[in-house]
N, C-alpha and C. Protein backbone atom coordinates (compact mmCIF):
# COMPACT_ATOMS: atom_id res chain seq x y z
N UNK A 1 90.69 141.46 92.96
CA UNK A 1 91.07 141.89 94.29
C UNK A 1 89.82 142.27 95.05
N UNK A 2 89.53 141.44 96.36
CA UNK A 2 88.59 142.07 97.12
C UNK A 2 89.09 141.98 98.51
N UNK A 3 88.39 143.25 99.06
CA UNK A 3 88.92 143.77 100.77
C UNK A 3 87.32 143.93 100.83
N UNK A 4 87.67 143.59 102.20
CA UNK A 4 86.36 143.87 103.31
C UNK A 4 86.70 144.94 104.41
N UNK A 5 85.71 146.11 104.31
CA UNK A 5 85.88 146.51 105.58
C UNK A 5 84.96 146.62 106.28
N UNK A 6 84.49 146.68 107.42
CA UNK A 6 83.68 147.67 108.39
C UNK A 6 83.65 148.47 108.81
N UNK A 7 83.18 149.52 108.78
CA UNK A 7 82.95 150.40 108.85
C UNK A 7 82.13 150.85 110.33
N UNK A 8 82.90 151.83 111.37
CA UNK A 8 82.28 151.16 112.67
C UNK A 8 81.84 152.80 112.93
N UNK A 9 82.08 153.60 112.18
CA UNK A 9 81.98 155.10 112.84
C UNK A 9 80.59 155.88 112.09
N UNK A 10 80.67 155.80 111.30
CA UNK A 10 79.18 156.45 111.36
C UNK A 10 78.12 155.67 110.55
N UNK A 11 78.43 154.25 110.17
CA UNK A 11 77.87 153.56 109.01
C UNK A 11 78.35 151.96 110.01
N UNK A 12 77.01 151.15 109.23
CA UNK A 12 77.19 149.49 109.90
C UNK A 12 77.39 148.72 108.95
N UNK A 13 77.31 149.20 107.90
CA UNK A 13 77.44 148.73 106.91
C UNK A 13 78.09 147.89 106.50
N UNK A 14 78.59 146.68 105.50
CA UNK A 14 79.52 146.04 105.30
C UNK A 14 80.12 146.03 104.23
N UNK A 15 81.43 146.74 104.04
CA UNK A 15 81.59 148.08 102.69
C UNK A 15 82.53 146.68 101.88
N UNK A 16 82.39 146.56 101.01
CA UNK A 16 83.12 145.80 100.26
C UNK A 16 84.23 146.31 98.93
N UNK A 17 85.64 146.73 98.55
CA UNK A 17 86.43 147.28 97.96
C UNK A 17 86.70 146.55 96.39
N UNK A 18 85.94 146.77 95.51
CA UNK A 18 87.05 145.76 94.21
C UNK A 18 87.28 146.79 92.90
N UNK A 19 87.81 145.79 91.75
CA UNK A 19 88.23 147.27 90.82
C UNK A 19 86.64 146.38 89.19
N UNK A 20 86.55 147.20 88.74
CA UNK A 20 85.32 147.22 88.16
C UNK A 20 86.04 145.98 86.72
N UNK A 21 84.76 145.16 86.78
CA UNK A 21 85.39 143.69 85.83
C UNK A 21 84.32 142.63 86.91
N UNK A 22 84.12 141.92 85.68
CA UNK A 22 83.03 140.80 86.49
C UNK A 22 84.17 140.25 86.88
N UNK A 23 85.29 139.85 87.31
CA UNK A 23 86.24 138.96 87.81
C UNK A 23 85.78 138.89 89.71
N UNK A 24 85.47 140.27 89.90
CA UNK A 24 85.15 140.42 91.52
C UNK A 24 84.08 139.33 92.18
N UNK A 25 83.26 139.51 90.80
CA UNK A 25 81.40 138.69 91.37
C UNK A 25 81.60 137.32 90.91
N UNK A 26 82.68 137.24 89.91
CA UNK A 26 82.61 135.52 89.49
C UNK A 26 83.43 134.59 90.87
N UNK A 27 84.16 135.32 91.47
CA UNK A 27 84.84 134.67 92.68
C UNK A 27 84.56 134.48 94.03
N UNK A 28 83.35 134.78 94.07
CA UNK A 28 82.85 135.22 95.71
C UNK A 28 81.30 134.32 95.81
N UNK A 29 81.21 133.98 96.58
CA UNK A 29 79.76 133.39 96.78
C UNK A 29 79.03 134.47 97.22
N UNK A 30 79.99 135.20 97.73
CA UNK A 30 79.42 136.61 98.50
C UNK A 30 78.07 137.12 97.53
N UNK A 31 78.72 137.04 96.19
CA UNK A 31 77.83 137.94 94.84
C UNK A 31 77.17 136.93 94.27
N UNK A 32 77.09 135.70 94.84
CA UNK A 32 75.48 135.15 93.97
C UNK A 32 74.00 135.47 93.89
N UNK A 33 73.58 136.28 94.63
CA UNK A 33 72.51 136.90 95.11
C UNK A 33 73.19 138.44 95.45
N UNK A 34 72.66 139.13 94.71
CA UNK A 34 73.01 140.73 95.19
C UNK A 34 71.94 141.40 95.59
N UNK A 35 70.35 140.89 95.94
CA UNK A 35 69.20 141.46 96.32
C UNK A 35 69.33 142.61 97.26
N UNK A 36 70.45 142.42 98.31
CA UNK A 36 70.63 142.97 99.76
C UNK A 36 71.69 144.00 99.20
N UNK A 37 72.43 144.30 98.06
CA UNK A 37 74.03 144.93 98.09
C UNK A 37 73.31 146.11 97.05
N UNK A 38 73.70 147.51 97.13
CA UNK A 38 73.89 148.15 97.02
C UNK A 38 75.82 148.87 96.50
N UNK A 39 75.51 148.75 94.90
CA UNK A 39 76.49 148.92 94.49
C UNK A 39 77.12 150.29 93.80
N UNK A 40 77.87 150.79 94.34
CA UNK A 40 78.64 152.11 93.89
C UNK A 40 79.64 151.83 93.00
N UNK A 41 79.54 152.28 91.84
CA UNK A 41 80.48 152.44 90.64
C UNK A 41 81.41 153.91 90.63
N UNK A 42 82.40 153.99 91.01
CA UNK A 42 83.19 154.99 90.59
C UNK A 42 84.36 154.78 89.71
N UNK A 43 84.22 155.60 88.58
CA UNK A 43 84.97 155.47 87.25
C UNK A 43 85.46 156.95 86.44
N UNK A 44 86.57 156.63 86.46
CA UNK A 44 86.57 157.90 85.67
C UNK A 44 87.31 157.66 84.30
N UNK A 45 87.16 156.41 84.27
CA UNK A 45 87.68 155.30 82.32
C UNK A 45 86.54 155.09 81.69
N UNK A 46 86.86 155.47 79.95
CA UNK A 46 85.52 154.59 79.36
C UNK A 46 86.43 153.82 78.91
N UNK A 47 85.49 152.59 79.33
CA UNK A 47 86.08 151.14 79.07
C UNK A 47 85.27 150.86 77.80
N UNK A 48 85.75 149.54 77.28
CA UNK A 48 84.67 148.89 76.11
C UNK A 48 83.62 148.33 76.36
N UNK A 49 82.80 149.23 75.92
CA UNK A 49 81.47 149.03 76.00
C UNK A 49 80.91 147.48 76.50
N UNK A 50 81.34 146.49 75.95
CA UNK A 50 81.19 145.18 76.08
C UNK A 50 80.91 144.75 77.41
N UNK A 51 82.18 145.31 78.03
CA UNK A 51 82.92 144.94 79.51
C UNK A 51 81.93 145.74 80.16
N UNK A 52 81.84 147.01 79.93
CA UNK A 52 80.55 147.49 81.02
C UNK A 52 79.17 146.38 80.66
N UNK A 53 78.99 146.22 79.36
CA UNK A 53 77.50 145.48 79.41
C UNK A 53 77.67 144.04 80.44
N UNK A 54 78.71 143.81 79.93
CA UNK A 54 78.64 142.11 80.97
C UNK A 54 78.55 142.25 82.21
N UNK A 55 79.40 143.32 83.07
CA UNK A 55 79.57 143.56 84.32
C UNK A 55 77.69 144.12 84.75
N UNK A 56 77.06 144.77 83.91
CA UNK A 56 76.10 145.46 84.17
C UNK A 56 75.13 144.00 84.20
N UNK A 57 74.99 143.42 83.41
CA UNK A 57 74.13 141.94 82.98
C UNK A 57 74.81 141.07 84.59
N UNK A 58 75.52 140.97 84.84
CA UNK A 58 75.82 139.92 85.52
C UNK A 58 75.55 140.79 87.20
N UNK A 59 75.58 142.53 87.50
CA UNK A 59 74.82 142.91 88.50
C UNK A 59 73.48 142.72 88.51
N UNK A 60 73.07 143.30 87.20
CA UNK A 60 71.54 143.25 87.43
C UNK A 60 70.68 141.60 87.38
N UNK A 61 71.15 141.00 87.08
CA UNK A 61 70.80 139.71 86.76
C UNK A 61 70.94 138.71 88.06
N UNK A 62 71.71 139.28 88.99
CA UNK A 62 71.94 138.72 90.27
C UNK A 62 71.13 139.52 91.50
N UNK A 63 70.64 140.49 91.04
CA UNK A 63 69.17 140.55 91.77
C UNK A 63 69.56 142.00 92.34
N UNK A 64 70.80 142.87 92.07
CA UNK A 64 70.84 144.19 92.70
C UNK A 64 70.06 144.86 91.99
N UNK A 65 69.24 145.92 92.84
CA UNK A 65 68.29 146.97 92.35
C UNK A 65 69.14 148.58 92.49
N UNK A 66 70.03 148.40 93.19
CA UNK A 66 70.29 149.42 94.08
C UNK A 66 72.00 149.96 93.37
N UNK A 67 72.17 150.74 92.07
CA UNK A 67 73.13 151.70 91.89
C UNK A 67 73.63 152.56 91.86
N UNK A 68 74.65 153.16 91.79
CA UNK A 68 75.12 154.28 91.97
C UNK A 68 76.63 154.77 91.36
N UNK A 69 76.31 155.46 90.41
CA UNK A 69 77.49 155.59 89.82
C UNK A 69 78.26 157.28 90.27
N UNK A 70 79.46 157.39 89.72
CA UNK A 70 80.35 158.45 90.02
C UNK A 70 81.37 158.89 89.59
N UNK A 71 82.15 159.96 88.88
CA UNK A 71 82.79 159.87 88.02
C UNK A 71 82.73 160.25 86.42
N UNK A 72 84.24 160.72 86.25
CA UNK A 72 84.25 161.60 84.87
C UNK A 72 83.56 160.51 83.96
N UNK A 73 83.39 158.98 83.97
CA UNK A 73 82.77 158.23 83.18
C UNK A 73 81.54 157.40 83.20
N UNK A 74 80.75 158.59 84.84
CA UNK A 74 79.84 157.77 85.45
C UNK A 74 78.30 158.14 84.34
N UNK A 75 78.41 159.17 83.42
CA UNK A 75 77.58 159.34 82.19
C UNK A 75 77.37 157.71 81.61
N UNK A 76 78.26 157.25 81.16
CA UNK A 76 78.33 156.16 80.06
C UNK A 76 78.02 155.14 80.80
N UNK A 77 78.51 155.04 81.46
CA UNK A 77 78.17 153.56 82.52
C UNK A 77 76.90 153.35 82.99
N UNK A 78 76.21 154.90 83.37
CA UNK A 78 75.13 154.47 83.65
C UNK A 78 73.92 154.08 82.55
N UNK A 79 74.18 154.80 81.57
CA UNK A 79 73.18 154.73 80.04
C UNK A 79 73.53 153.37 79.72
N UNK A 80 74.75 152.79 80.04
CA UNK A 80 74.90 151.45 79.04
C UNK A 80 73.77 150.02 80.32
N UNK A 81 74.65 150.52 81.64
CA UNK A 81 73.61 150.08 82.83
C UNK A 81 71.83 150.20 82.65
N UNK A 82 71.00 151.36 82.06
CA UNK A 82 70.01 151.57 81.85
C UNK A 82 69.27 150.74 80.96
N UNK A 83 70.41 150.51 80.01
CA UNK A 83 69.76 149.66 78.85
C UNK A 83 69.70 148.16 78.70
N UNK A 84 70.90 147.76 79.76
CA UNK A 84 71.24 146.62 79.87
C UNK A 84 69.48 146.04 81.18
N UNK A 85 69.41 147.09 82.04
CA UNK A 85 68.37 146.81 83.05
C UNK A 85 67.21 146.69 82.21
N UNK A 86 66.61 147.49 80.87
CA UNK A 86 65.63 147.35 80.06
C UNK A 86 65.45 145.87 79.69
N UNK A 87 66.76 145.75 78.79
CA UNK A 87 66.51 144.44 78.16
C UNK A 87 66.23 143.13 79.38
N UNK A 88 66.97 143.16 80.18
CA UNK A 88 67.05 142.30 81.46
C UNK A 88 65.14 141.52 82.00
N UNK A 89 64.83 143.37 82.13
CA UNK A 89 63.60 143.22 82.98
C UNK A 89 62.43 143.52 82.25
N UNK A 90 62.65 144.15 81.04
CA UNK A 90 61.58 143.83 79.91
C UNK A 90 60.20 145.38 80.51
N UNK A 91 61.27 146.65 80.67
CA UNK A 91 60.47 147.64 80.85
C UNK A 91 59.46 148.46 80.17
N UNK A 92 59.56 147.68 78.74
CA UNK A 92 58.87 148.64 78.13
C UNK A 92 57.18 147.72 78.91
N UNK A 93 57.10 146.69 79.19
CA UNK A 93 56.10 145.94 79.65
C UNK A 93 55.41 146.27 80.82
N UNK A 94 54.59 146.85 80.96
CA UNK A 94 54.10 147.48 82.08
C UNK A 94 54.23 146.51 83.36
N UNK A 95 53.52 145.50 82.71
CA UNK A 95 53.33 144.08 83.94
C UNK A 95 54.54 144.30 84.95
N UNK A 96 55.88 144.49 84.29
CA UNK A 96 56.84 143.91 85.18
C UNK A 96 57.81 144.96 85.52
N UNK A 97 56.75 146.07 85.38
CA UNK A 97 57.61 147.35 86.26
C UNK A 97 57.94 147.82 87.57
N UNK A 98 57.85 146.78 88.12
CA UNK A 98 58.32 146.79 89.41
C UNK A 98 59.49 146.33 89.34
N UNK A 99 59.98 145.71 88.77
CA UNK A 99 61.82 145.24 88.44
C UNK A 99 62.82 145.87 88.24
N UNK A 100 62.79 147.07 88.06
CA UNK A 100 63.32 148.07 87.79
C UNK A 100 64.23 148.44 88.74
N UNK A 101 65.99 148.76 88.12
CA UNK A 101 66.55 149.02 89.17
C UNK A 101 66.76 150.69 89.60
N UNK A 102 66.82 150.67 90.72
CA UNK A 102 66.98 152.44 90.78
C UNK A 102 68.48 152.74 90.82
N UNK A 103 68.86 153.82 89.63
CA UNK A 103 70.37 154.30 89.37
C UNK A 103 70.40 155.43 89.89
N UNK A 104 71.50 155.95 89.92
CA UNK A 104 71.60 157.47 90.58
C UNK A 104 73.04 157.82 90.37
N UNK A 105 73.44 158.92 90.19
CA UNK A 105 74.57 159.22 90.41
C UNK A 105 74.80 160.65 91.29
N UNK A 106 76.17 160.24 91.90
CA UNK A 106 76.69 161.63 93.10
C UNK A 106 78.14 162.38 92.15
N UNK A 107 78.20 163.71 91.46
CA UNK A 107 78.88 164.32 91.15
C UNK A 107 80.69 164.52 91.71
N UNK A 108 80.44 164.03 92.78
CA UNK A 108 81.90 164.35 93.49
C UNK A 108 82.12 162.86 94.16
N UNK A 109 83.46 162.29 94.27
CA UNK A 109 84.06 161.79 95.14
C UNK A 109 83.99 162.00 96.63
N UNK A 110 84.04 163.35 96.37
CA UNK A 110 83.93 163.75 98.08
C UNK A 110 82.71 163.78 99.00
N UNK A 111 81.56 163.34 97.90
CA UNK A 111 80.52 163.05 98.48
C UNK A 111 80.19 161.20 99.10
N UNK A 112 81.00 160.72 98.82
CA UNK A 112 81.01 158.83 99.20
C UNK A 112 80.29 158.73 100.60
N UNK A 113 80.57 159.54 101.54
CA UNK A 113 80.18 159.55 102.81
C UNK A 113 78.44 159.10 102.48
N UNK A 114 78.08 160.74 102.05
CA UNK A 114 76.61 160.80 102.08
C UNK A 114 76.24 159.99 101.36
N UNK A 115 76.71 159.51 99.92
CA UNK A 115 76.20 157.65 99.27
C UNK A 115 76.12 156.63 100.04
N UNK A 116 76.84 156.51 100.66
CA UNK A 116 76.86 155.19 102.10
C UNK A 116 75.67 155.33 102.40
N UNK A 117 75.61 156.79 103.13
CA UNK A 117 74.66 157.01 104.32
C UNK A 117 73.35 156.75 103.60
N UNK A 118 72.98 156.34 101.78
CA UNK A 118 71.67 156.07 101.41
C UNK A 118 71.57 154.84 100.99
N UNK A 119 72.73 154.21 101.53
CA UNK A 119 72.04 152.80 101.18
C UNK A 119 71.89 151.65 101.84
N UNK A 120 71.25 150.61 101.95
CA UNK A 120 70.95 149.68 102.57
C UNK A 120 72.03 148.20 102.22
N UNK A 121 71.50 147.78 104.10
CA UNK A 121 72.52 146.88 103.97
C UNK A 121 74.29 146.73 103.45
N UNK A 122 74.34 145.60 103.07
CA UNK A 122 76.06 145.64 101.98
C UNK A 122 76.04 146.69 101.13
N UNK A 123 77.44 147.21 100.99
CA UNK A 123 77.59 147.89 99.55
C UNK A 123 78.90 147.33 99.36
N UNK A 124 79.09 147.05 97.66
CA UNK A 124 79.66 147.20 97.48
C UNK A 124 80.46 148.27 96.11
N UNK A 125 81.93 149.18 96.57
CA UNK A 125 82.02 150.00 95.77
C UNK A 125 83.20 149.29 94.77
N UNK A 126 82.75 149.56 93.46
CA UNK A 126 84.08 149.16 92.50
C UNK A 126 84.36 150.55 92.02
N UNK A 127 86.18 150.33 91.77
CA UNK A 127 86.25 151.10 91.30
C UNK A 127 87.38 151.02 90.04
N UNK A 128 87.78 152.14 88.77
CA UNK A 128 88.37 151.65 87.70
C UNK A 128 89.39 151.55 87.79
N UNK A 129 90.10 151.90 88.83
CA UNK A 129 91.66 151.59 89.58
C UNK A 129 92.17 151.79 90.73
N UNK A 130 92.67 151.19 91.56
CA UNK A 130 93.74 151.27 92.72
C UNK A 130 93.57 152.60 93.09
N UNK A 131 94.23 153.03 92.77
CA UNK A 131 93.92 155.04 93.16
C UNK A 131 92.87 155.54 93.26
N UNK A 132 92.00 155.10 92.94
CA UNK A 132 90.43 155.50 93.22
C UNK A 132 90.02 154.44 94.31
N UNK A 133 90.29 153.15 94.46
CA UNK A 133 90.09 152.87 96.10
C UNK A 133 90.84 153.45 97.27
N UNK A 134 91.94 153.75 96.87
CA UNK A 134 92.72 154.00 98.25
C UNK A 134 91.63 155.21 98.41
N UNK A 135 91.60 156.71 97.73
CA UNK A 135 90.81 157.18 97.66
C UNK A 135 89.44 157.25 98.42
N UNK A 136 88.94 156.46 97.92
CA UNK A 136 87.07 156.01 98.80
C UNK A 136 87.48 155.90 100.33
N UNK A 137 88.77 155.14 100.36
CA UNK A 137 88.99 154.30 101.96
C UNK A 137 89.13 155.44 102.33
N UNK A 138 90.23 156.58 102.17
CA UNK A 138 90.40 157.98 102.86
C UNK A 138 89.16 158.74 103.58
N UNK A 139 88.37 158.48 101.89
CA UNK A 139 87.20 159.70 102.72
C UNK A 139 86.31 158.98 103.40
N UNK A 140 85.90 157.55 103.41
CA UNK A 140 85.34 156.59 104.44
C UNK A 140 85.88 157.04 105.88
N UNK A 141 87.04 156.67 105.55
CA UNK A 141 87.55 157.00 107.24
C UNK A 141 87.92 158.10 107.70
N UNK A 142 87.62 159.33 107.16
CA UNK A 142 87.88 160.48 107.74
C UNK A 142 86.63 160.71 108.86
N UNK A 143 87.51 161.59 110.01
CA UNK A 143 86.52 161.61 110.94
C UNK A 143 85.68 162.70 110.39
């Protein structure tokens, strides 16, 4: 499932809605190149490990630098994300430490606003279910 919105009130952004599973990026031409997208993970499932590594391999591997996780399960996701970006970009190697993606995480939901407001270009946010997008859209569009 993917929705597009715009976002016209305090952000230009071009916010993109899906639920976390490479199924979102395998269907879109949108996600062949993620250089420009800035991606927010909000989760509050630990999934199988697997499924985060592939989803993480198939962001970082498509050229996003730019994450952000959130959520009672945003611990795990991001460590499995960390390691997956190691092997990817080969950090222990000095040469090619500039490849490196920058992770971050925001403690609250209710902070989504101010995550927007730090990132560039597209974002897009996944999240581990339905109820956690309707969610994001709320506090997006609150005035």
């Amino acid at each position: 499932m993917t929705q597009n919105m715009i976002m016209n009130k305090a952000y230009n952004q071009n916010i993109t809605f899906g639920l976390t599973g490479k199924g979102i990026l395998d269907n879109s031409n949108k996600f062949r190149n993620m250089c420009s997208q800035t991606v927010i993970i909000i989760t509050d499932e630990f999934e199988d490990e697997s499924i985060i590594r592939d989803l993480a391999n198939t962001i970082l591997s498509r050229g996003c630098k730019n994450i952000a996780f959130c959520g009672f399960a945003s611990d795990e996701w991001q460590r499995i994300f960390c390691e997956e970006d190691r092997e990817i970009n080969r950090l222990y190697d000095p040469d090619s430490y500039d490849d490196f993606a920058i992770m971050w995480r925001f403690e609250d939901i209710e902070s989504l606003n101010d995550a927007v407001c730090r990132c560039w270009n597209e974002v897009l946010i996944l999240c581990s279910n339905l109820t956690l997008i309707k969610e994001c859209r709320d506090i997006l569009n609150e005035d």
